[in-house]
PDB file of N, CA and C in Angstrom:
ATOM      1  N   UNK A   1      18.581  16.369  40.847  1.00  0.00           N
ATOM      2  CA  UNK A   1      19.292  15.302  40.177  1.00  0.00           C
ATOM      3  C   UNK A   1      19.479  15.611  38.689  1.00  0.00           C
ATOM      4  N   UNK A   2      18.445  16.385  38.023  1.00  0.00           N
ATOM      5  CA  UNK A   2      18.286  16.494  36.692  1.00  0.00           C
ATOM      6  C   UNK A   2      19.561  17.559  36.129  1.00  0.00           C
ATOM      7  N   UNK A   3      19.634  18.638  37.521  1.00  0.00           N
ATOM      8  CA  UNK A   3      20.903  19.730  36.980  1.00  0.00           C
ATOM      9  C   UNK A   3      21.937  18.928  37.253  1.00  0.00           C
ATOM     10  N   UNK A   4      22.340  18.036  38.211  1.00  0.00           N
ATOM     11  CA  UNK A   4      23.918  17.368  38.106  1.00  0.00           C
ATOM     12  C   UNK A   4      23.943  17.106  36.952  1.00  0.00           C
ATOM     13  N   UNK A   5      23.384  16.083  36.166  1.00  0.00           N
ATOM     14  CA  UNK A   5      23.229  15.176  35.425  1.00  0.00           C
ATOM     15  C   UNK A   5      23.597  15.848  33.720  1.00  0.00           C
ATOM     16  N   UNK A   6      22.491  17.649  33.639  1.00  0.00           N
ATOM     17  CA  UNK A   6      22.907  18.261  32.645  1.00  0.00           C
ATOM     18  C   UNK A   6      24.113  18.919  32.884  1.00  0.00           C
ATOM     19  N   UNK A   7      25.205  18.990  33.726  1.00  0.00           N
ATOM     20  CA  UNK A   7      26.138  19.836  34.367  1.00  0.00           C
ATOM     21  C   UNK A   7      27.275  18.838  33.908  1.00  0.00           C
ATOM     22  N   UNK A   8      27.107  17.147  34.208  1.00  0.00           N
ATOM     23  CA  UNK A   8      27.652  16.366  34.171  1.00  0.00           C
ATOM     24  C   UNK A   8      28.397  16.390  32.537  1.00  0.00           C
ATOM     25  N   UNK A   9      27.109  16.047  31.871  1.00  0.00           N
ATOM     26  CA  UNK A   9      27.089  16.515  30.767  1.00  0.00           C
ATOM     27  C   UNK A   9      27.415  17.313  29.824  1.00  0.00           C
ATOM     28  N   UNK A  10      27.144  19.004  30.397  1.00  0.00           N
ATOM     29  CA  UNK A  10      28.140  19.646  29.663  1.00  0.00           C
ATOM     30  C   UNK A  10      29.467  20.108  29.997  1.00  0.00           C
ATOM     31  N   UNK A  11      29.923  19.162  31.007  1.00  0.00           N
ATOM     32  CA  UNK A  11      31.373  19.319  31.183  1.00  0.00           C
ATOM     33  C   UNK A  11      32.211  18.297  30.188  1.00  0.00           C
ATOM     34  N   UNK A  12      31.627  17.136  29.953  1.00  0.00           N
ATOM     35  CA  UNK A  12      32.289  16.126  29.227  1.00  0.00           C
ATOM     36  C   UNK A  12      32.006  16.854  27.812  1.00  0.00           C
ATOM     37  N   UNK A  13      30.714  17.726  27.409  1.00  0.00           N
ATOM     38  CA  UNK A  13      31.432  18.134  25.791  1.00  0.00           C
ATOM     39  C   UNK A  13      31.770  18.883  25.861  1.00  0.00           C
ATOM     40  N   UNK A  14      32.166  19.572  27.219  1.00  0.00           N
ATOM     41  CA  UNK A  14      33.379  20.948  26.747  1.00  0.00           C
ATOM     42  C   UNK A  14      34.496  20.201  26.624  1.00  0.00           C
ATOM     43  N   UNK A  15      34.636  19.221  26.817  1.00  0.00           N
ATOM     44  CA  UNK A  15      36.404  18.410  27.308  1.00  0.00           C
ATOM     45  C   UNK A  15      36.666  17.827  26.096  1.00  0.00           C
ATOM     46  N   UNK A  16      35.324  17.002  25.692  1.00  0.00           N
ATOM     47  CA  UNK A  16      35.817  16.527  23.982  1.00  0.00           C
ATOM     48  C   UNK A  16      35.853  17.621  22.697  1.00  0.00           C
ATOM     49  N   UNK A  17      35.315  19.058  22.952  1.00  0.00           N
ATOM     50  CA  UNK A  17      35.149  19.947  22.008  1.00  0.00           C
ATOM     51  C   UNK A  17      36.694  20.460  22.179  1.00  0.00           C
ATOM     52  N   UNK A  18      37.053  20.795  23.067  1.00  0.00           N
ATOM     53  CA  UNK A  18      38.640  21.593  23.570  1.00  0.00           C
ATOM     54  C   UNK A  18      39.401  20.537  22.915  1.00  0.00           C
ATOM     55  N   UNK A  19      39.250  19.043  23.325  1.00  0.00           N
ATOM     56  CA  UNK A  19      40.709  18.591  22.971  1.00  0.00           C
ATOM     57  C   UNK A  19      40.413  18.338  21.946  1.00  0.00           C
ATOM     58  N   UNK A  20      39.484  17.836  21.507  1.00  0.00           N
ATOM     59  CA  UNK A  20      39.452  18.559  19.769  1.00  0.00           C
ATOM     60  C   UNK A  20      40.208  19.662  18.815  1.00  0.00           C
ATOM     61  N   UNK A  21      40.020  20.421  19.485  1.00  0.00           N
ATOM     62  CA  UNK A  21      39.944  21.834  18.812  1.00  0.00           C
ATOM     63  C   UNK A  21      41.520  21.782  18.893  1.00  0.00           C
ATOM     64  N   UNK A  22      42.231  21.774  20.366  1.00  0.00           N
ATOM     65  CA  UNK A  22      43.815  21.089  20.172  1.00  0.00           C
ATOM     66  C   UNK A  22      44.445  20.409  19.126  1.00  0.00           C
ATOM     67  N   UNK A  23      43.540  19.033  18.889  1.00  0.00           N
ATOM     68  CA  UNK A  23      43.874  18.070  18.230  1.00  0.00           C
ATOM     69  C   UNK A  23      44.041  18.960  16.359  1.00  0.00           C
ATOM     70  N   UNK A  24      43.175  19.797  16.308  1.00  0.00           N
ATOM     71  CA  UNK A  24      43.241  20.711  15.294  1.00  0.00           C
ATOM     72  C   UNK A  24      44.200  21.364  14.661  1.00  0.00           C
ATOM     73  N   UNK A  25      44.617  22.480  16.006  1.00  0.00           N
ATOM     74  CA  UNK A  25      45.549  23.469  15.858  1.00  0.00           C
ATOM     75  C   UNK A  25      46.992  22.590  16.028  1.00  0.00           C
ATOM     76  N   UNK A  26      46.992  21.748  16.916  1.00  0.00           N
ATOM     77  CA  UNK A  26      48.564  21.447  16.419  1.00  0.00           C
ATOM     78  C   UNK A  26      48.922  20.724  14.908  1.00  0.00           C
ATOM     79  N   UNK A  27      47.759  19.752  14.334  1.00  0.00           N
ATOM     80  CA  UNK A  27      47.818  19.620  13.548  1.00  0.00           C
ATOM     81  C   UNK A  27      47.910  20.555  12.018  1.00  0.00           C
ATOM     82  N   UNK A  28      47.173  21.513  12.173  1.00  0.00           N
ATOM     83  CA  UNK A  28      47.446  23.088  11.329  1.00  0.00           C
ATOM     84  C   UNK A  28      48.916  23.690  11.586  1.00  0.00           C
ATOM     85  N   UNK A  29      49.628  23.374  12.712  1.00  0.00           N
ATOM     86  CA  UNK A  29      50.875  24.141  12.794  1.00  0.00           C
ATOM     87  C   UNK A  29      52.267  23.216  12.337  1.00  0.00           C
ATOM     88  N   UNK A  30      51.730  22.225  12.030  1.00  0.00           N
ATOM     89  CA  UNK A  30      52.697  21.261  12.060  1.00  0.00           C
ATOM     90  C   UNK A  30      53.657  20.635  13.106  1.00  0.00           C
ATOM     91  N   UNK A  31      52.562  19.389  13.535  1.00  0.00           N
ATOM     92  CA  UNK A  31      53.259  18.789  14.507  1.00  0.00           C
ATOM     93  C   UNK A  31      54.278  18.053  14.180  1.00  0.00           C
ATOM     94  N   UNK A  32      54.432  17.682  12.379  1.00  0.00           N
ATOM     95  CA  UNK A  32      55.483  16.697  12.406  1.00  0.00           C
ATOM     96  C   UNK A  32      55.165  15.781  12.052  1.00  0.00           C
ATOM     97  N   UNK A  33      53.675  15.262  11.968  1.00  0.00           N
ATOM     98  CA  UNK A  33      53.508  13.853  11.142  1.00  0.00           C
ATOM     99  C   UNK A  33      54.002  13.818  10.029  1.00  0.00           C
ATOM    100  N   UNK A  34      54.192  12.535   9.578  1.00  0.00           N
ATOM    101  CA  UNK A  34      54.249  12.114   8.462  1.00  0.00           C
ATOM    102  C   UNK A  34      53.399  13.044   6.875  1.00  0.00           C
ATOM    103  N   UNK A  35      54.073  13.539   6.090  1.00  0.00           N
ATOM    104  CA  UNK A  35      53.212  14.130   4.945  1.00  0.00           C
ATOM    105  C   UNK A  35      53.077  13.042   3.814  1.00  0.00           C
ATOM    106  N   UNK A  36      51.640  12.641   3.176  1.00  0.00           N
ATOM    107  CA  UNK A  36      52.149  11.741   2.193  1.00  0.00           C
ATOM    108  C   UNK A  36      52.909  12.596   0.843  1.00  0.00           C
ATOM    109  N   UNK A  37      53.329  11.862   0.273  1.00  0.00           N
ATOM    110  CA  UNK A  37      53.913  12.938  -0.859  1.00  0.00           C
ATOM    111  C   UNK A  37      53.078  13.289  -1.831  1.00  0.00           C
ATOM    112  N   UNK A  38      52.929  14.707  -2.265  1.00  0.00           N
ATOM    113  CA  UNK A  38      52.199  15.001  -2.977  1.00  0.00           C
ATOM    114  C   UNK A  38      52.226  14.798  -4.167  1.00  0.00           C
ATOM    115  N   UNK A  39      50.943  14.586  -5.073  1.00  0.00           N
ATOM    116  CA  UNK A  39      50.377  13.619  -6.262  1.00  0.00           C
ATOM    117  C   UNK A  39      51.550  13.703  -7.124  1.00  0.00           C
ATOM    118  N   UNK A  40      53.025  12.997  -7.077  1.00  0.00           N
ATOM    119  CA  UNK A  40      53.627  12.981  -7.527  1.00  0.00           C
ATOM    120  C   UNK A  40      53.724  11.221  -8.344  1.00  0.00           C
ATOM    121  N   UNK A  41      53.961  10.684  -9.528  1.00  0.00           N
ATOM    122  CA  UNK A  41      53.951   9.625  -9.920  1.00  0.00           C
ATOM    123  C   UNK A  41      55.221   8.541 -10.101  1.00  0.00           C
ATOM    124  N   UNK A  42      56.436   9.937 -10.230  1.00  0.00           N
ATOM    125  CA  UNK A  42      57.704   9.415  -9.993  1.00  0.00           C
ATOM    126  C   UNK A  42      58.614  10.337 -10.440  1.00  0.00           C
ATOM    127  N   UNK A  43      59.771   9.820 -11.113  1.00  0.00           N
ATOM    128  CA  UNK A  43      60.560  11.118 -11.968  1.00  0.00           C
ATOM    129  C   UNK A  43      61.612  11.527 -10.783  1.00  0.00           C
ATOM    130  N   UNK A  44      62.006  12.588 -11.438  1.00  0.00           N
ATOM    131  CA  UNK A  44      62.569  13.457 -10.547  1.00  0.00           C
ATOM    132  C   UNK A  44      62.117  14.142  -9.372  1.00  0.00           C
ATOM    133  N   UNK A  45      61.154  14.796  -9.615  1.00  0.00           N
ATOM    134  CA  UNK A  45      60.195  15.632  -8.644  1.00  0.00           C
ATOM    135  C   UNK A  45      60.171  14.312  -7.183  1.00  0.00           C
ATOM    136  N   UNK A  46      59.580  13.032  -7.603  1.00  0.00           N
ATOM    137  CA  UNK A  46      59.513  12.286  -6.462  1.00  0.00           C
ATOM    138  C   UNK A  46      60.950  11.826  -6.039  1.00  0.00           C
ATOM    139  N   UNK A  47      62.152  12.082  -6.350  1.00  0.00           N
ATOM    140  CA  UNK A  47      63.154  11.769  -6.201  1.00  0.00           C
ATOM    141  C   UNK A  47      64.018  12.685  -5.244  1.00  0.00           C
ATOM    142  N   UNK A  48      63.484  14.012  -5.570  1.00  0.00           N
ATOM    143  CA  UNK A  48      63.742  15.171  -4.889  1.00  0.00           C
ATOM    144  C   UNK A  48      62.987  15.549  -3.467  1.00  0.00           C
ATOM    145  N   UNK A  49      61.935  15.242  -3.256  1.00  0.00           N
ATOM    146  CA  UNK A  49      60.907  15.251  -2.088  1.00  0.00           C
ATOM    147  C   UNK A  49      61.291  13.909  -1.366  1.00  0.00           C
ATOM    148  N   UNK A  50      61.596  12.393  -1.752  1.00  0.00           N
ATOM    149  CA  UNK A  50      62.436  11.775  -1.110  1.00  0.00           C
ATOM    150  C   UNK A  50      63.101  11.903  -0.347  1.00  0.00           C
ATOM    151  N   UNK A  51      64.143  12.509  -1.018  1.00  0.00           N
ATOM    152  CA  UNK A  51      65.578  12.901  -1.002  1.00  0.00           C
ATOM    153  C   UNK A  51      65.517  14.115   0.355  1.00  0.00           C
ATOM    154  N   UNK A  52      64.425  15.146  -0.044  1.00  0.00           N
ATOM    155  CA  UNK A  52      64.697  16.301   1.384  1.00  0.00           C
ATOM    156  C   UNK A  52      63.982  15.120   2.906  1.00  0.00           C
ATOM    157  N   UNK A  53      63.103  14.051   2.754  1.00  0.00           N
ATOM    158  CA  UNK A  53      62.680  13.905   3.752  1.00  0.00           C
ATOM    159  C   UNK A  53      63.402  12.420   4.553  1.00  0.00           C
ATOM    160  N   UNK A  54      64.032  12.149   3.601  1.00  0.00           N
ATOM    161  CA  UNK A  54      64.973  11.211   3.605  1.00  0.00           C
ATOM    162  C   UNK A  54      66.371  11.600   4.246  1.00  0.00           C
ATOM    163  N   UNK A  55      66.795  12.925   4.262  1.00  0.00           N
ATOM    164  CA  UNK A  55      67.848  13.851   4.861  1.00  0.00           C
ATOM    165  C   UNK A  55      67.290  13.942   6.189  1.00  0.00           C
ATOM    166  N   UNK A  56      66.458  14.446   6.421  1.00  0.00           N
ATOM    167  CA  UNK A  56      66.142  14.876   7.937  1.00  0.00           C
ATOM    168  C   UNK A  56      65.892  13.465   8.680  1.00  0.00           C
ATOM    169  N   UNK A  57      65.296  12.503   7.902  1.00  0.00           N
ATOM    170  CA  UNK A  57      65.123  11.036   8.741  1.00  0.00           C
ATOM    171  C   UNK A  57      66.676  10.574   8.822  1.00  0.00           C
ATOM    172  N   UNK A  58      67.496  10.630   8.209  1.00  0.00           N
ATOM    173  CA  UNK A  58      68.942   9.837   8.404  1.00  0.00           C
ATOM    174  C   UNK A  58      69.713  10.664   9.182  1.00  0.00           C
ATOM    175  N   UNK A  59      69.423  12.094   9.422  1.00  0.00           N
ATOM    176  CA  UNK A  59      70.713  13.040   9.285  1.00  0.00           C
ATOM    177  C   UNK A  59      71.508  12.547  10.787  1.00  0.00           C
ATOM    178  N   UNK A  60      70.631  11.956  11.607  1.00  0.00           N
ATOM    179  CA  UNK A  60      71.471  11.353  12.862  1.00  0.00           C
ATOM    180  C   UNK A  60      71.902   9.318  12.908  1.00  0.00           C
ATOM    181  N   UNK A  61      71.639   8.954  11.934  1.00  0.00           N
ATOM    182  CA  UNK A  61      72.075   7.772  11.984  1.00  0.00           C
ATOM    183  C   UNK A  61      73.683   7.567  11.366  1.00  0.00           C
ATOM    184  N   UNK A  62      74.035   6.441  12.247  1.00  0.00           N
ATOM    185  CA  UNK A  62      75.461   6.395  12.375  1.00  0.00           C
ATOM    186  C   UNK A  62      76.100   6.132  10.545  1.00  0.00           C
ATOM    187  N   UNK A  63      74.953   4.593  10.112  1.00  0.00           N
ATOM    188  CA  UNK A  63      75.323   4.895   8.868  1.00  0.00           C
ATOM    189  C   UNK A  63      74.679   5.473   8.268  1.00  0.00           C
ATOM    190  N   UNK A  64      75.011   7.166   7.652  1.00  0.00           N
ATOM    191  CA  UNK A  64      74.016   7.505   7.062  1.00  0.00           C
ATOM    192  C   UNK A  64      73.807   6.944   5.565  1.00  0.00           C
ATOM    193  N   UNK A  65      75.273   7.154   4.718  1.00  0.00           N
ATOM    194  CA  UNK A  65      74.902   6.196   3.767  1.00  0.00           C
ATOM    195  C   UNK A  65      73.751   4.996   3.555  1.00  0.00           C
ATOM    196  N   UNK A  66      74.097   4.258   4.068  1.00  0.00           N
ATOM    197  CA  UNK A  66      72.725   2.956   4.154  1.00  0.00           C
ATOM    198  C   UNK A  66      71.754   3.576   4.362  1.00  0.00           C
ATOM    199  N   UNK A  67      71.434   4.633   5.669  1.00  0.00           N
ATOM    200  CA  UNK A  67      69.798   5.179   6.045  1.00  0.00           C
ATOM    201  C   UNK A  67      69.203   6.226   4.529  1.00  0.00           C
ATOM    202  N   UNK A  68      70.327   6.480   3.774  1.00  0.00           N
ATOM    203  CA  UNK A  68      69.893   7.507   3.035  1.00  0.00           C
ATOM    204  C   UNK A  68      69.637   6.450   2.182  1.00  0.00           C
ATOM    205  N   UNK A  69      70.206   5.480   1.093  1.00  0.00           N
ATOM    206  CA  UNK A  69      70.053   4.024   0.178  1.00  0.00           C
ATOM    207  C   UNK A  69      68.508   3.658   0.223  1.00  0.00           C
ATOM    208  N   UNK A  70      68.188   3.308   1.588  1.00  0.00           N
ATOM    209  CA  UNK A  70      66.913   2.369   1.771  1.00  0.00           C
ATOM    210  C   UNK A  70      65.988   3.172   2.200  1.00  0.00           C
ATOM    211  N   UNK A  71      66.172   4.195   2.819  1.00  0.00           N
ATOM    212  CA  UNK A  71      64.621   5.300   3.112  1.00  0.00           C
ATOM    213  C   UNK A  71      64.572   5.840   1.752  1.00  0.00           C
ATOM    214  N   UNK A  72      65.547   5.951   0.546  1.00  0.00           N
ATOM    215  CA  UNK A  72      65.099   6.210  -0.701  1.00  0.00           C
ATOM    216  C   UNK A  72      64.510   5.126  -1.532  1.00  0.00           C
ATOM    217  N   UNK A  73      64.604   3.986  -1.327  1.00  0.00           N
ATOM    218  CA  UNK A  73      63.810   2.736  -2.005  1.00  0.00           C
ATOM    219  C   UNK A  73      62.671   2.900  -1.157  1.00  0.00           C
ATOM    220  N   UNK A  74      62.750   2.717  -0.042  1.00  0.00           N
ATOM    221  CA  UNK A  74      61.554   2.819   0.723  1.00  0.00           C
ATOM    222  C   UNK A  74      60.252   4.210   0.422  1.00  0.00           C
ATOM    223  N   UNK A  75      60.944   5.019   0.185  1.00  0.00           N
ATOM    224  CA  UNK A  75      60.340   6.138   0.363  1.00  0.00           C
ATOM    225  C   UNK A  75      59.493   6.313  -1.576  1.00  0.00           C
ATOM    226  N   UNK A  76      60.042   5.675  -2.372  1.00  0.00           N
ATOM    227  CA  UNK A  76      60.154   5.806  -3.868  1.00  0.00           C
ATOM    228  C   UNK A  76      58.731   4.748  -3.576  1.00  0.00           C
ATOM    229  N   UNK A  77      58.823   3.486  -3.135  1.00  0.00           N
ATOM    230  CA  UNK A  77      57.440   2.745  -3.197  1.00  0.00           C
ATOM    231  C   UNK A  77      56.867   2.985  -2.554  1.00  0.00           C
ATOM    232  N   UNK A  78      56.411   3.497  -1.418  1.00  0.00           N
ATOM    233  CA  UNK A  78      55.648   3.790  -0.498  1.00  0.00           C
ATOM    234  C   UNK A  78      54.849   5.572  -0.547  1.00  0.00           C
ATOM    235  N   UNK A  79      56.019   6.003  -1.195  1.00  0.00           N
ATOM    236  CA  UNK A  79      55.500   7.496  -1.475  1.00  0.00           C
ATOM    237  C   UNK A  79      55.061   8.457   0.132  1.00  0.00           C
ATOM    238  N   UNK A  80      55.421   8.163   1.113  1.00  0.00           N
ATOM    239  CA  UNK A  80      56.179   9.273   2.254  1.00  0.00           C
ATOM    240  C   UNK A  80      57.090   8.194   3.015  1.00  0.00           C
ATOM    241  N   UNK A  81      57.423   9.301   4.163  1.00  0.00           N
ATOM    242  CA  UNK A  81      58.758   8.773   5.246  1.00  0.00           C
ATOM    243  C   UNK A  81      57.967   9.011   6.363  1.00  0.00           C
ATOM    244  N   UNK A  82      58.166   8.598   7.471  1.00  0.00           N
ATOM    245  CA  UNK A  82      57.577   8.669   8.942  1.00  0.00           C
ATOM    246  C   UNK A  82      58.372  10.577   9.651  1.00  0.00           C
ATOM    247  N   UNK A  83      57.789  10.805  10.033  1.00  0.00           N
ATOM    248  CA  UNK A  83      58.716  12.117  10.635  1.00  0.00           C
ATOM    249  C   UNK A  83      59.119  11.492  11.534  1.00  0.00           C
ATOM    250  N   UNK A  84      60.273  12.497  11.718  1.00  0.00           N
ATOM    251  CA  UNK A  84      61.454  12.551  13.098  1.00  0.00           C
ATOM    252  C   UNK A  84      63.092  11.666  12.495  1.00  0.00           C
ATOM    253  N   UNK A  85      64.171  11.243  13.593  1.00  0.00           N
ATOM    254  CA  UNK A  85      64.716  10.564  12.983  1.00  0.00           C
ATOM    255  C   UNK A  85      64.923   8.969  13.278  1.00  0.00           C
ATOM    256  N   UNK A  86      63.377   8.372  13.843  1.00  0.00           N
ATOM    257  CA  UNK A  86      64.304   7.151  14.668  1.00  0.00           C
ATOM    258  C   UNK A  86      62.137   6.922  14.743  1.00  0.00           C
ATOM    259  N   UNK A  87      61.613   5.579  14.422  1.00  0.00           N
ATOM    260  CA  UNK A  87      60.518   5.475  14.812  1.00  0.00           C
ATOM    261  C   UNK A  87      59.424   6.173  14.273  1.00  0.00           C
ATOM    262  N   UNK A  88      58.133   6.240  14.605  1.00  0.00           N
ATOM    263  CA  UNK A  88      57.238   6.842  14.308  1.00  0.00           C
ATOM    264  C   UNK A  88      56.815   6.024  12.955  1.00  0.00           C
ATOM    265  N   UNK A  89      57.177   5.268  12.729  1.00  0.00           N
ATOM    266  CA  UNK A  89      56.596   4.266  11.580  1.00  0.00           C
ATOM    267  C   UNK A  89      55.349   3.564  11.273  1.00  0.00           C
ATOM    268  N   UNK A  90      54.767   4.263  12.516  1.00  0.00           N
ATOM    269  CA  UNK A  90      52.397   3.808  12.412  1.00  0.00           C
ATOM    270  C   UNK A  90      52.207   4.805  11.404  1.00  0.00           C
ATOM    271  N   UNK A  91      53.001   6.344  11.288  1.00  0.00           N
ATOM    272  CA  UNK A  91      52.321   7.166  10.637  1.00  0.00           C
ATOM    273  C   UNK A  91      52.366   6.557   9.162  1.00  0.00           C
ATOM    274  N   UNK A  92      53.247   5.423   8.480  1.00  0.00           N
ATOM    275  CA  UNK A  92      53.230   4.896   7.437  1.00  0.00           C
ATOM    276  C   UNK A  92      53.626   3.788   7.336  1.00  0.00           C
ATOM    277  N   UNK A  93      52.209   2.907   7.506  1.00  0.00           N
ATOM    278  CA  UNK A  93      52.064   1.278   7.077  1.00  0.00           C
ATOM    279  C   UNK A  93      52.890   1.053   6.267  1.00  0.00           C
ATOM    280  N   UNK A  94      53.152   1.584   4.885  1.00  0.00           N
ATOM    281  CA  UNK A  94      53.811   0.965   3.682  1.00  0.00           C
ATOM    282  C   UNK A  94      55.660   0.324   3.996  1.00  0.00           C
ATOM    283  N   UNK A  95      55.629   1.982   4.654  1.00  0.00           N
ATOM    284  CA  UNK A  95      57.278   1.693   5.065  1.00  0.00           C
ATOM    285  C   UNK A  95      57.624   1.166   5.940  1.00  0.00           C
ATOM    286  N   UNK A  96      56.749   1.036   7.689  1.00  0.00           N
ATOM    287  CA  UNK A  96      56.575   0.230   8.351  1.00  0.00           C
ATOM    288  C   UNK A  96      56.973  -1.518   8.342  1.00  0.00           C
ATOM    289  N   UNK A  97      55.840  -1.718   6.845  1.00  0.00           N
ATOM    290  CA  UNK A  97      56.067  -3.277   6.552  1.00  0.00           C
ATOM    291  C   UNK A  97      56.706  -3.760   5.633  1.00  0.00           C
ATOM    292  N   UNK A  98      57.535  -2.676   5.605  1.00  0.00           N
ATOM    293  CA  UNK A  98      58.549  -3.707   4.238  1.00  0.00           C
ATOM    294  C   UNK A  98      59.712  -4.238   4.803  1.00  0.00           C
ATOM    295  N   UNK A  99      60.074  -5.766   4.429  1.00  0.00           N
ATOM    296  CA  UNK A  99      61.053  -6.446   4.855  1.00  0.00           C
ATOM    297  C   UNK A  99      61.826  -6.796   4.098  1.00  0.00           C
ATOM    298  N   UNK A 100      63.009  -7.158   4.413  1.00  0.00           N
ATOM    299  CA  UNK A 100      64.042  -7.986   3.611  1.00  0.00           C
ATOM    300  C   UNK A 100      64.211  -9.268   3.606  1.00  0.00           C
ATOM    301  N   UNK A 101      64.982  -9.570   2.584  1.00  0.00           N
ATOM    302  CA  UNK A 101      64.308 -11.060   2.788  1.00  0.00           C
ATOM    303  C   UNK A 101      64.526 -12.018   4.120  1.00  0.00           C
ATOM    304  N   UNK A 102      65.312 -11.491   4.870  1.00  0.00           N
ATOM    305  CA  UNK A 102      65.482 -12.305   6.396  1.00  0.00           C
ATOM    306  C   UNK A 102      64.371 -11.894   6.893  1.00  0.00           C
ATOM    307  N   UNK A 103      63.617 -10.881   6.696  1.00  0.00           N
ATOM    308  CA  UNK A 103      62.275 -10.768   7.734  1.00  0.00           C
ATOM    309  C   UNK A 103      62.541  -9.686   8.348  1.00  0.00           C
ATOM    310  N   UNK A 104      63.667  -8.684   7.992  1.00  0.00           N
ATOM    311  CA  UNK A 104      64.447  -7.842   9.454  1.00  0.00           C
ATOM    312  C   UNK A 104      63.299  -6.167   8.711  1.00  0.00           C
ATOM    313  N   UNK A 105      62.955  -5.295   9.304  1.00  0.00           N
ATOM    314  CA  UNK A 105      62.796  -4.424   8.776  1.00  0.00           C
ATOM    315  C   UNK A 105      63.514  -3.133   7.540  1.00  0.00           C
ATOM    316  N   UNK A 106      63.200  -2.935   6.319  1.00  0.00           N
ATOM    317  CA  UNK A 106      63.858  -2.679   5.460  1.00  0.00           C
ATOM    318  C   UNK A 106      63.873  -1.090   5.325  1.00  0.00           C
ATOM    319  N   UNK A 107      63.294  -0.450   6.189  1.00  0.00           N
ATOM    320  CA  UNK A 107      63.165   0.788   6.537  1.00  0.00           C
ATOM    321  C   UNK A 107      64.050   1.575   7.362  1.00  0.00           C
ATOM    322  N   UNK A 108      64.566   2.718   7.431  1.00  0.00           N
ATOM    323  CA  UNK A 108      64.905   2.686   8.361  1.00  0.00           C
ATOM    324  C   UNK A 108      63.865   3.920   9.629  1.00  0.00           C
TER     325      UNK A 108
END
């Protein structure tokens, strides 16, 4: 009973050590989360790092104008953008919860 039990055992921390170690390497290769922006305070520099991550979030929305407008307000107070182009907005609370004044989401 005692070897199931240690067998049992070290199968479950090989399973949490592996997907660990996964959880690692894709993160080292860049899966794509969200980056916050680096210790930037404002200026140009944060206007420009905006601006590239603010391109790849709009580059498929219909209006891009508007998506490019408000993921740059958005992105200027909040200091990152969610990756991808549509969603993924857990990776950043800030931009997540900002509304307009109807209540509608101000992000895109």
């Amino acid at each position: 009973m005692k070897i199931i039990v240690s067998i049992l055992v070290l199968a479950s921390l090989l399973l949490v050590t592996s997907s660990l170690a996964s959880a690692t390497v894709s993160d080292a290769f860049g899966s794509g989360a969200a980056a916050p922006a680096p210790q930037i305070k404002g200026g140009p520099a944060l206007e420009t790092w905006c601006g590239q991550k603010c391109e790849a979030r709009c580059k498929e929305a219909g209006l891009k104008d508007r998506c490019l407008k408000y993921c740059g307000i958005c992105c200027k107070d909040c200091q990152c953008v969610p990756s991808g182009t549509y969603g993924n907005k857990h990776e950043c609370p800030c931009y997540r919860d900002k509304l307009t004044n109807k209540g509608t989401p101000k992000c895109p």
